[in-house]
Protein backbone atom coordinates (compact mmCIF):
# COMPACT_ATOMS: atom_id res chain seq x y z
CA UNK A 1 -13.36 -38.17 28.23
CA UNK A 2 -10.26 -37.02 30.29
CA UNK A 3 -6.56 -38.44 29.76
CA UNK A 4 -5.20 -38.12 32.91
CA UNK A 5 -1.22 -38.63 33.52
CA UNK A 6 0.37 -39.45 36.78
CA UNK A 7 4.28 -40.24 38.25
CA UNK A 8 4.22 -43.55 36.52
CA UNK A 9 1.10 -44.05 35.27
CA UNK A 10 -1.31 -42.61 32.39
CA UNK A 11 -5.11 -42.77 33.20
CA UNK A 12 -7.68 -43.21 29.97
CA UNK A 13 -10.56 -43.68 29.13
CA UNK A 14 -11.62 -47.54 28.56
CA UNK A 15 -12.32 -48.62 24.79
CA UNK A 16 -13.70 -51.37 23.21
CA UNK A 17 -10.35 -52.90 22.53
CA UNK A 18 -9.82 -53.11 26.16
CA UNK A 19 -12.56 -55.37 26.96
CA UNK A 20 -10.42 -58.55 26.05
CA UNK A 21 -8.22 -57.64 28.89
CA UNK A 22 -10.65 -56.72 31.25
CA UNK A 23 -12.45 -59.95 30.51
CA UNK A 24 -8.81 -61.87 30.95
CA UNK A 25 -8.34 -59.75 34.51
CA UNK A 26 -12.09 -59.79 35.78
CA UNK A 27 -12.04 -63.79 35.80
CA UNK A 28 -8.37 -64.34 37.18
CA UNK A 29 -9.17 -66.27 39.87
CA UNK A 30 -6.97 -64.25 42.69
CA UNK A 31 -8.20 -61.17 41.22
CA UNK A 32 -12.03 -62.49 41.06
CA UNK A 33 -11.12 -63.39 44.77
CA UNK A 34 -9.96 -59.87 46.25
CA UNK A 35 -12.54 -57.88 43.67
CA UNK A 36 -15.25 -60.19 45.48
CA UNK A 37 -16.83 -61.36 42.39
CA UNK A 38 -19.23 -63.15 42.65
CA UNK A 39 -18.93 -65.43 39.16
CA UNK A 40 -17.23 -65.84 35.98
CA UNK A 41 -18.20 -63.09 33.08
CA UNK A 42 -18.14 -63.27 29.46
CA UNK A 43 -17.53 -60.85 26.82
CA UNK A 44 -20.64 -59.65 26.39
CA UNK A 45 -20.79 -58.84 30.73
CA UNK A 46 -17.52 -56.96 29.97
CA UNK A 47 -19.55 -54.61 27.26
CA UNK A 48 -22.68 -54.14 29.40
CA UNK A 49 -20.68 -53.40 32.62
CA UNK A 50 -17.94 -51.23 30.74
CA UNK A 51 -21.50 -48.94 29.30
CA UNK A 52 -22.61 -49.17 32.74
CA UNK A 53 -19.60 -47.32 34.26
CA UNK A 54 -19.65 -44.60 32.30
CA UNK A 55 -22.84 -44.31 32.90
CA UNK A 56 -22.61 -44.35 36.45
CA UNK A 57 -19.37 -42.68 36.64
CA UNK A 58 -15.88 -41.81 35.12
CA UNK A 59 -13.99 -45.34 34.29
CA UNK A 60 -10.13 -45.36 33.39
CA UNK A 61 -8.06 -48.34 32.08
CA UNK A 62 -4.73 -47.62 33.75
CA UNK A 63 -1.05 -47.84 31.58
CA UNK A 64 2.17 -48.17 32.68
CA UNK A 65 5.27 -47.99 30.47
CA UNK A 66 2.03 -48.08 27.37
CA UNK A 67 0.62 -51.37 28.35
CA UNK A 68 -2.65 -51.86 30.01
CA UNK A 69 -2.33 -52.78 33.65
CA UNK A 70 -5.32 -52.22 35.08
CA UNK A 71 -9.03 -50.11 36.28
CA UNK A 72 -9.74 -47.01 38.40
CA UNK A 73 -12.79 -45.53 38.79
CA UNK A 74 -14.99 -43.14 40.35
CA UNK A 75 -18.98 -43.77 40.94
CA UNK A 76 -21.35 -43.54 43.56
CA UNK A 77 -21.60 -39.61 43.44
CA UNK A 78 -23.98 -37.78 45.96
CA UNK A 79 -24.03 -34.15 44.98
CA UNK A 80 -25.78 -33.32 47.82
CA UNK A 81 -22.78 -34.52 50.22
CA UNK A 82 -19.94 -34.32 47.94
CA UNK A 83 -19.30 -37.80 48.35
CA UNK A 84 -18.31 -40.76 45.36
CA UNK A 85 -16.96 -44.10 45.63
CA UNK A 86 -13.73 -45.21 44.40
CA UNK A 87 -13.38 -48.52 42.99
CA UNK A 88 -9.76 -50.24 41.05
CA UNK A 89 -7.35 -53.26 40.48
CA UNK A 90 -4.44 -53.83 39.24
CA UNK A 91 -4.92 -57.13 36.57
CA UNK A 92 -1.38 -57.85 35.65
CA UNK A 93 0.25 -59.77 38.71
CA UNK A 94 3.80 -59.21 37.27
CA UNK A 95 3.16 -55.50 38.48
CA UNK A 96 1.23 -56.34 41.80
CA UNK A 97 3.32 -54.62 44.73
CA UNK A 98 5.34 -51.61 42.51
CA UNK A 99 2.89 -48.62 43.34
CA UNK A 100 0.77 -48.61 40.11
CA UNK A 101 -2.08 -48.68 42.02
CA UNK A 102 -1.21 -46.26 44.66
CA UNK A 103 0.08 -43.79 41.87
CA UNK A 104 -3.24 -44.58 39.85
CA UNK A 105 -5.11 -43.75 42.68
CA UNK A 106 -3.53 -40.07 43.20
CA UNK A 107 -3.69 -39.32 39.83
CA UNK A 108 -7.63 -39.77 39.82
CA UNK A 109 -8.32 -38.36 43.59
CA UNK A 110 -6.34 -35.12 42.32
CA UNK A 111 -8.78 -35.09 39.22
CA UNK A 112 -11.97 -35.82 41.37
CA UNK A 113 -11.43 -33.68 44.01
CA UNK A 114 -10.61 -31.03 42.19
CA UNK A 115 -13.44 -31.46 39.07
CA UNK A 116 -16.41 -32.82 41.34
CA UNK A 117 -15.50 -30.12 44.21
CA UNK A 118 -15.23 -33.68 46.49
CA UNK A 119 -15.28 -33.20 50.01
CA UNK A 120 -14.83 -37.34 50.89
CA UNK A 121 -13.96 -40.22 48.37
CA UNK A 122 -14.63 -43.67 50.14
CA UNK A 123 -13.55 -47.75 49.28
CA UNK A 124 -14.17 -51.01 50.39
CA UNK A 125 -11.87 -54.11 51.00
CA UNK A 126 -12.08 -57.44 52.12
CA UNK A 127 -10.73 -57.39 55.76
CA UNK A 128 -8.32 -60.08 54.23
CA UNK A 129 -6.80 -58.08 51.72
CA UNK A 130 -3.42 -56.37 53.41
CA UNK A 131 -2.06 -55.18 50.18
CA UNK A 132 -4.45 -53.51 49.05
CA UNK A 133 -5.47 -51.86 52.48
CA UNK A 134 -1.71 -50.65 53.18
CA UNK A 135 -1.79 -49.23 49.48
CA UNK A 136 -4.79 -47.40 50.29
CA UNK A 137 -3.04 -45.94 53.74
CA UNK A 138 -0.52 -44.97 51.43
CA UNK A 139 -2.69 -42.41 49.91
CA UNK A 140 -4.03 -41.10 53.25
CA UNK A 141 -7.86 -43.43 53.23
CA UNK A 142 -8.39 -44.31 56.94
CA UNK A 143 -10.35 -46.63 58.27
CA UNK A 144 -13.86 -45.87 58.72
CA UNK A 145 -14.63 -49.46 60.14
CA UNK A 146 -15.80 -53.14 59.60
CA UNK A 147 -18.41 -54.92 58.85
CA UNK A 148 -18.56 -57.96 60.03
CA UNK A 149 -18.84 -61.08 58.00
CA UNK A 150 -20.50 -59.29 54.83
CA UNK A 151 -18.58 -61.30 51.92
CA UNK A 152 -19.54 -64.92 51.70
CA UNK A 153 -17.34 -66.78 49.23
CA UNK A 154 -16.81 -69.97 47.41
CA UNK A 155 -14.86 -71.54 50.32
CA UNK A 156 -17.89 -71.35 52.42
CA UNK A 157 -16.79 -68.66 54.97
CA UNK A 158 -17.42 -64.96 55.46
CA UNK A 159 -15.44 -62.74 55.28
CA UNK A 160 -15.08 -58.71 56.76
CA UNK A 161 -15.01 -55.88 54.93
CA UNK A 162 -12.95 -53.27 55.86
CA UNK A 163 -14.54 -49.18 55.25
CA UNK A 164 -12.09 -46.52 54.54
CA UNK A 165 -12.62 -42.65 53.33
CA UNK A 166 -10.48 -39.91 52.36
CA UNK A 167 -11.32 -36.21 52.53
CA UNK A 168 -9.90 -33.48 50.37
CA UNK A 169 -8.06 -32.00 53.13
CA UNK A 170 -6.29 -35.16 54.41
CA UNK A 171 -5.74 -36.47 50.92
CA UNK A 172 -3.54 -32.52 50.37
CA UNK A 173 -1.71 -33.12 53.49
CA UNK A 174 -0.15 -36.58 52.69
CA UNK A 175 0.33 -36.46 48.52
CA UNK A 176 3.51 -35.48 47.69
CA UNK A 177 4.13 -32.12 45.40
């Protein structure tokens, strides 16, 4: 699998050592929350979903400064309309807010567009979640739309989900050189 490197950030692929912290991240509760998870997971859900991914798709662990922050990834792929899914978090809260994400995410669109000859790359996010919705602006996603009450969480309520997209041309016109 492809080691991809990026400003700040170095893109990998996820090994078995890595499953400790994605177990650690995946069951934070504030992450759990904005991910939209829908329970706890054990060790042995970290395996089966880590096999999954690359199964499905091409999963990275992301590093900053050579310490594991993170997941990107890109599934969902429709040959047909050149079309995937893009799916990541940032796990470490000490580094929530300092453009690891956004810098992760360039790194892999570059990649994807380029070696799945993408024409549109699309996300989800809970209505809720500014952060992450003004990182993904950042990149050039726009808002496709919302559905309406489609998360229903532990608290009871429901909660929007907000639709964004990217294509390959607006994605060259707002990353820098």
């Amino acid at each position: 699998m492809t080691t991809l490197g990026g400003g700040r950030i170095r893109l990998r692929p996820v090994r078995e050592g890595d499953h400790p912290d994605i177990l650690r991240w995946q069951n934070d509760p504030e992450v759990a929350w904005w991910m939209d998870y829908e329970r706890t997971f054990t060790l042995q859900d970290i395996h089966e979903s880590e096999a999954r991914a690359v199964e499905e798709g091409h999963p990275f662990l992301i590093e900053a400064d050579g310490r594991a922050i993170g997941r990107i990834g890109l599934n969902g792929f429709s040959e047909r309309d050149q079309t995937c899914s893009l799916y990541v978090f940032i796990g470490e809260r000490e580094v929530w807010s300092m453009g690891y994400g956004t810098d992760a995410m360039r790194t892999l669109l570059a990649w994807g567009f380029d070696a799945f000859a993408l024409h549109l790359v699309q996300l989800w996010s809970l209505s809720t979640n500014a952060r992450a919705i003004r990182a993904y602006e950042k990149v050039g996603f726009q808002i496709d739309g919302v559905l309406r009450e489609r998360s229903r969480k532990s608290d009871g309520r429901r909660y929007d989900r907000t639709y964004m997209s990217i294509t390959r041309e607006e994605f060259e016109s707002t990353s820098p050189p």
